[in-house]
N, C-alpha and C. Protein backbone atom coordinates (compact mmCIF):
# COMPACT_ATOMS: atom_id res chain seq x y z
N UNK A 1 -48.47 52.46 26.49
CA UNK A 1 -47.76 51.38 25.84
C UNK A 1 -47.88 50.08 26.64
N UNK A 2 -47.56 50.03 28.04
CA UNK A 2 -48.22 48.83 28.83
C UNK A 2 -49.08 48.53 28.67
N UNK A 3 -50.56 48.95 28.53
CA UNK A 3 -51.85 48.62 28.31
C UNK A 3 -51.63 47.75 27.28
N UNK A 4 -50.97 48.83 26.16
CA UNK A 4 -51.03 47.92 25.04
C UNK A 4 -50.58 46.47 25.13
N UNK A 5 -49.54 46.47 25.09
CA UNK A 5 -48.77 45.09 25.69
C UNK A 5 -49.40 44.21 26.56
N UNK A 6 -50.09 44.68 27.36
CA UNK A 6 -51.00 43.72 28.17
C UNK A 6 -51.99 43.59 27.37
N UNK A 7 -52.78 43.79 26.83
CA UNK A 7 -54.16 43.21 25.84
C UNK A 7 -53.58 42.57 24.74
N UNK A 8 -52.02 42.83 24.21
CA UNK A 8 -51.61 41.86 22.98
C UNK A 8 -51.23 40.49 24.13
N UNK A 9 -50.46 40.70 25.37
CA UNK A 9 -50.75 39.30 25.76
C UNK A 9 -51.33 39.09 26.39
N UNK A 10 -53.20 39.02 27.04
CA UNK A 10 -54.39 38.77 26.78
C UNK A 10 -54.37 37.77 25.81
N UNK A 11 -54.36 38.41 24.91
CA UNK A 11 -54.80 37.88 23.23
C UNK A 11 -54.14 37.05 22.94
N UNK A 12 -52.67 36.86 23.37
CA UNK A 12 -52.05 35.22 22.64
C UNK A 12 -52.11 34.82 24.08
N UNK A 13 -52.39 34.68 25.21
CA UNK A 13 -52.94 33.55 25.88
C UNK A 13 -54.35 33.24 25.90
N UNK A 14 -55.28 33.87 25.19
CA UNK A 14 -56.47 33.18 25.00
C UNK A 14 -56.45 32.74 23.46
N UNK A 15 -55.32 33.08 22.89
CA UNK A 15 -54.78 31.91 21.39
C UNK A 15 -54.66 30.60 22.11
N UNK A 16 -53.48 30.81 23.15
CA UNK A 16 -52.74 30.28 23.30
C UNK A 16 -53.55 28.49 23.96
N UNK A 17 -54.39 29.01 24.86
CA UNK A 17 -55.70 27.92 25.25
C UNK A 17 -56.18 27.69 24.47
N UNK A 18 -56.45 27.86 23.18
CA UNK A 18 -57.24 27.43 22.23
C UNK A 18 -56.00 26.44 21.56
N UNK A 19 -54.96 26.89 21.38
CA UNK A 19 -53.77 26.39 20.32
C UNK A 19 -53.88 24.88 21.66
N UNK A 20 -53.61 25.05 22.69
CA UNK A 20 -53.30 23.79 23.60
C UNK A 20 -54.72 22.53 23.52
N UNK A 21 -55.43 23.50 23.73
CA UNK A 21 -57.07 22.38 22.88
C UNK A 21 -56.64 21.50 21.92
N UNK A 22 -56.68 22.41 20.98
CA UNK A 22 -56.51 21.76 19.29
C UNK A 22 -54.84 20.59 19.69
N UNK A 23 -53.54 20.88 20.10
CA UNK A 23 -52.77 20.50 20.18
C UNK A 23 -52.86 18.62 20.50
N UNK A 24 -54.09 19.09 21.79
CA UNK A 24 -54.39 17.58 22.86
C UNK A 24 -55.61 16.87 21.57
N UNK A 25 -56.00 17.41 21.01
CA UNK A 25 -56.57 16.70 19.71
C UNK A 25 -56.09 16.22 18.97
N UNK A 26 -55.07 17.53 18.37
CA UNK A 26 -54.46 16.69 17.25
C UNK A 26 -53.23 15.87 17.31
N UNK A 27 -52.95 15.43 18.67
CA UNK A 27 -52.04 14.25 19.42
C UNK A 27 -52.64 12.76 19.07
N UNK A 28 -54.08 13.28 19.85
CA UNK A 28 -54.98 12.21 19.95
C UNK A 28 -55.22 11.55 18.16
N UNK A 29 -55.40 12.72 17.63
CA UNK A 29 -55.40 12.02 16.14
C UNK A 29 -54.24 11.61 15.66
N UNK A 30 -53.18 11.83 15.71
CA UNK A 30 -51.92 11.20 15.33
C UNK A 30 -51.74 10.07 15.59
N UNK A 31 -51.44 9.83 16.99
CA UNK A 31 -51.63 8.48 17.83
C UNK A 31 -52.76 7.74 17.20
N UNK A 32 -53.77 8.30 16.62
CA UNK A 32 -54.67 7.39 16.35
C UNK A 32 -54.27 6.79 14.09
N UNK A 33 -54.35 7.96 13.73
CA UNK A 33 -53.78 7.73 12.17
C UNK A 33 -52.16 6.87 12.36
N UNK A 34 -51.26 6.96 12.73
CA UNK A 34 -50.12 6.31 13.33
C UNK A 34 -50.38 4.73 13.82
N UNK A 35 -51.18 4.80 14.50
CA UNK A 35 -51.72 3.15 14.85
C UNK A 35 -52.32 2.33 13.74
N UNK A 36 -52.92 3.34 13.03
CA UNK A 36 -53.91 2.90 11.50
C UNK A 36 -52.79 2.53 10.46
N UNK A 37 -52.11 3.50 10.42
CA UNK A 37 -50.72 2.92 9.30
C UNK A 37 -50.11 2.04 9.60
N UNK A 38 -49.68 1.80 10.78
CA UNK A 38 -49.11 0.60 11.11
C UNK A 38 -49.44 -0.88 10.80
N UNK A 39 -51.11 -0.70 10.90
CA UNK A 39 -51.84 -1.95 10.77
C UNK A 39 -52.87 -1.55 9.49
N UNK A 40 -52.74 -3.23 8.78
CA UNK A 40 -53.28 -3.26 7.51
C UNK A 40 -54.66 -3.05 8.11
N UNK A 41 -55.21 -1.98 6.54
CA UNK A 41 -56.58 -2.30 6.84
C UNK A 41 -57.18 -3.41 5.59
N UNK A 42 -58.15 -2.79 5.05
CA UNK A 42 -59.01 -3.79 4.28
C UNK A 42 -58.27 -3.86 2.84
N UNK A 43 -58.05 -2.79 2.01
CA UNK A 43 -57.39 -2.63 0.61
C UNK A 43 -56.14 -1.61 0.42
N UNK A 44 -55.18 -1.88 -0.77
CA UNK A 44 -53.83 -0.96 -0.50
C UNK A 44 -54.37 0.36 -0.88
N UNK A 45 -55.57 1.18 -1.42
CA UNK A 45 -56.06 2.52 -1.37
C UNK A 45 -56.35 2.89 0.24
N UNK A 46 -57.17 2.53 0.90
CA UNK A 46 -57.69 2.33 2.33
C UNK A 46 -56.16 2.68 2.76
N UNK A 47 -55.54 2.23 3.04
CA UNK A 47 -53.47 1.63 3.40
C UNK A 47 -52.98 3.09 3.02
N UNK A 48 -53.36 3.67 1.89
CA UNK A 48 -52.79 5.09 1.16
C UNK A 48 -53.38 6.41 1.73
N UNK A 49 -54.45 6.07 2.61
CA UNK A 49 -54.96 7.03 2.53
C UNK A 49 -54.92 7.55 4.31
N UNK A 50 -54.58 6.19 4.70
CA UNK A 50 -54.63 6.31 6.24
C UNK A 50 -52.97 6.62 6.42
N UNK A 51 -52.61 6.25 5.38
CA UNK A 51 -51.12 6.81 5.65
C UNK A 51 -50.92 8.20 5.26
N UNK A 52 -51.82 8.87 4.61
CA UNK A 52 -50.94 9.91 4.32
C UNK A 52 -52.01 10.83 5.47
N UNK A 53 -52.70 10.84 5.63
CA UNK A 53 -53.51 11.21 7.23
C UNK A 53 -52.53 11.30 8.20
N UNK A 54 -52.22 10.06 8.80
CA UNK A 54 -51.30 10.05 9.09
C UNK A 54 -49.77 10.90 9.02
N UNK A 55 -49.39 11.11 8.29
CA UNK A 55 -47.90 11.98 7.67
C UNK A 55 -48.96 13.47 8.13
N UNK A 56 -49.97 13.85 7.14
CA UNK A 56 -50.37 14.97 7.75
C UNK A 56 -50.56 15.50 8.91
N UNK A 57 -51.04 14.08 9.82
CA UNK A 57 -51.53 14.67 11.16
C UNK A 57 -50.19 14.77 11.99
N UNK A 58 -49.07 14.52 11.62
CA UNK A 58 -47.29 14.17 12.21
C UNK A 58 -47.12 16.03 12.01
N UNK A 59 -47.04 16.17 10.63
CA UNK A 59 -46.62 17.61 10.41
C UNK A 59 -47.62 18.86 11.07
N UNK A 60 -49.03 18.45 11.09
CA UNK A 60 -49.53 19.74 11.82
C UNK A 60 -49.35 19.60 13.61
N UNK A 61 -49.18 18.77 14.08
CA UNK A 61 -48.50 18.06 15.09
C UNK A 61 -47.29 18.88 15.53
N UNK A 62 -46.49 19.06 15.12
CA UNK A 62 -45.18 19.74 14.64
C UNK A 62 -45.34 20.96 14.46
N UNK A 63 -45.94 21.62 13.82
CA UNK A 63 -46.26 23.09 13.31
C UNK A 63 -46.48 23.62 14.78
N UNK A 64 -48.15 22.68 15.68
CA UNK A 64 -48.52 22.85 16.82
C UNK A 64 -48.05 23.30 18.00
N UNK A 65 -46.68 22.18 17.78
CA UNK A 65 -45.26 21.86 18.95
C UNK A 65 -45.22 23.74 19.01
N UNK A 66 -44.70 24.35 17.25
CA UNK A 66 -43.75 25.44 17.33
C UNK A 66 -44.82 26.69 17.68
N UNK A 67 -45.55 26.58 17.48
CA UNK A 67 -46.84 27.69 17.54
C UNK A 67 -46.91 28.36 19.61
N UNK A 68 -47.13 26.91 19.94
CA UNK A 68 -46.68 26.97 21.27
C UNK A 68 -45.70 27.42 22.15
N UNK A 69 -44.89 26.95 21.38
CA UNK A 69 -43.16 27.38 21.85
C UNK A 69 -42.94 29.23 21.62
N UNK A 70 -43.74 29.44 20.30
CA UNK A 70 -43.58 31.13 20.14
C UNK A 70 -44.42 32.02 21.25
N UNK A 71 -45.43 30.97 21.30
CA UNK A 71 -46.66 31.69 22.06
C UNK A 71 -46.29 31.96 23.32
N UNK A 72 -45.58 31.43 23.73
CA UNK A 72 -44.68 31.26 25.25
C UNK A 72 -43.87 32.39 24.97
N UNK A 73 -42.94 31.98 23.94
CA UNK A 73 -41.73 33.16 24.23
C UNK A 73 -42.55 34.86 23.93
N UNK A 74 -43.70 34.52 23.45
CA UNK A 74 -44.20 36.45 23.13
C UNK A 74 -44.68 36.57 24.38
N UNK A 75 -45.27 35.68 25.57
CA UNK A 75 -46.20 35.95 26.80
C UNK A 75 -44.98 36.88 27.74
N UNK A 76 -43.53 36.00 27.94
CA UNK A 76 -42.61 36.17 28.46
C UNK A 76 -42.37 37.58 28.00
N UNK A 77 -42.14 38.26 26.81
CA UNK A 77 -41.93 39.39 26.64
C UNK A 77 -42.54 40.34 26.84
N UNK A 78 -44.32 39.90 26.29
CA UNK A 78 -45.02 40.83 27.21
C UNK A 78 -45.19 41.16 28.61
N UNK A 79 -44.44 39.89 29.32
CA UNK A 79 -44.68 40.10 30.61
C UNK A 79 -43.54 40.91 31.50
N UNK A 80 -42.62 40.56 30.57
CA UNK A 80 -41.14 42.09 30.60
C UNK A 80 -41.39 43.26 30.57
N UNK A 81 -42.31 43.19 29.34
CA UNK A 81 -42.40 44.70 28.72
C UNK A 81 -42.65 45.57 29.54
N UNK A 82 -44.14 44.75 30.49
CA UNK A 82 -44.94 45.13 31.19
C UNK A 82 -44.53 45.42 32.57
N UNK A 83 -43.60 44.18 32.94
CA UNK A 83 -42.51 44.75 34.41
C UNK A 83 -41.78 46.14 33.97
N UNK A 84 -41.38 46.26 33.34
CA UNK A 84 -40.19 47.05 32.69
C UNK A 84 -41.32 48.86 32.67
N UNK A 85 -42.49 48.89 31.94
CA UNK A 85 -43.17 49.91 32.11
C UNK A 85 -43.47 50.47 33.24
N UNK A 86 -43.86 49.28 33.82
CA UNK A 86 -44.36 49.42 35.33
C UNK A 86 -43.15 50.01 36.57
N UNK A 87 -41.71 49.43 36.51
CA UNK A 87 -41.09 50.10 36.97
C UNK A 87 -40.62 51.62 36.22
N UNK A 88 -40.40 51.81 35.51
CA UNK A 88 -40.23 53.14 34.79
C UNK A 88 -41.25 54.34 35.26
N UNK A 89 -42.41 53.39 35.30
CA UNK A 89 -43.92 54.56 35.84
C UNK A 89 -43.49 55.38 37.07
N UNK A 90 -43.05 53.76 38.03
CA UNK A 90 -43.25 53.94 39.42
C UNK A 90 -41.89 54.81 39.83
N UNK A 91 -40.70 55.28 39.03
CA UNK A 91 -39.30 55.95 39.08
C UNK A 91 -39.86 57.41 38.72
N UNK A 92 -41.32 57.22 38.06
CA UNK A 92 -41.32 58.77 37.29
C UNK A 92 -42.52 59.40 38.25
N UNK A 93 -42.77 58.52 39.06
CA UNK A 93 -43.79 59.21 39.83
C UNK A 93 -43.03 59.16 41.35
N UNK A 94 -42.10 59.24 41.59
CA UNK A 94 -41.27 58.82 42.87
C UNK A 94 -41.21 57.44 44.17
N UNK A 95 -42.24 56.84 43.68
CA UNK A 95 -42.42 56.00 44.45
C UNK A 95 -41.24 54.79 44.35
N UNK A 96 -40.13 55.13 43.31
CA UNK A 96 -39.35 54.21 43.64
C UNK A 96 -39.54 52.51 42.52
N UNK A 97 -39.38 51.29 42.54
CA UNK A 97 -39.91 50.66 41.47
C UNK A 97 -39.06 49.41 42.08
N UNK A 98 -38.84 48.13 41.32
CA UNK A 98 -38.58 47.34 41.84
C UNK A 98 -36.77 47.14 41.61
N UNK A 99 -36.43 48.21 40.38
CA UNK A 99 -34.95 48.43 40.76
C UNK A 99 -34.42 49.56 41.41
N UNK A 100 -35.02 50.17 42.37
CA UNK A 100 -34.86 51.14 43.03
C UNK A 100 -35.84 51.41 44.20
């Protein structure tokens, strides 16, 4: 069951570097669609379209924030799980463990 738990978090911290990639991108695009809405461009379609880019790139922005925030709290658990097995092992083989 540890194993297991250790290769599921493996797997959401090499999400998790990928999710932080995309994150520092899609900052960079916000900040950038956000600056565009602010300032007129050439016609009010052009104006419509950079704005709603904009609004989109705010909400996946956001989604990003929470994706992160979970990805953290599952690493933390796997990394319990995995203390938690590991002492149980080390109680059942006598060597004692880190609460005992």
């Amino acid at each position: 069951m540890t194993l297991v738990k250790l290769i599921k978090g493996c797997c959401t911290l090499g999400l998790m570097i990928t999710t932080i990639v995309s994150f520092v991108f899609i900052s960079r695009a916000k900040d950038f669609f956000q600056a565009m809405k602010d300032a007129n461009c050439s016609d009010e379609q052009t104006n419509d379209t950079i704005g709603f880019l904009a609004d989109t790139a705010i909400k996946i922005f956001d989604i990003w924030i929470a994706k992160i925030v979970l990805d953290t709290i599952k690493i933390v658990y796997y990394l319990v799980m995995i203390y938690r097995g590991r002492s149980r092992f080390m109680k059942a083989i006598g060597r004692g463990g880190a609460d005992g």
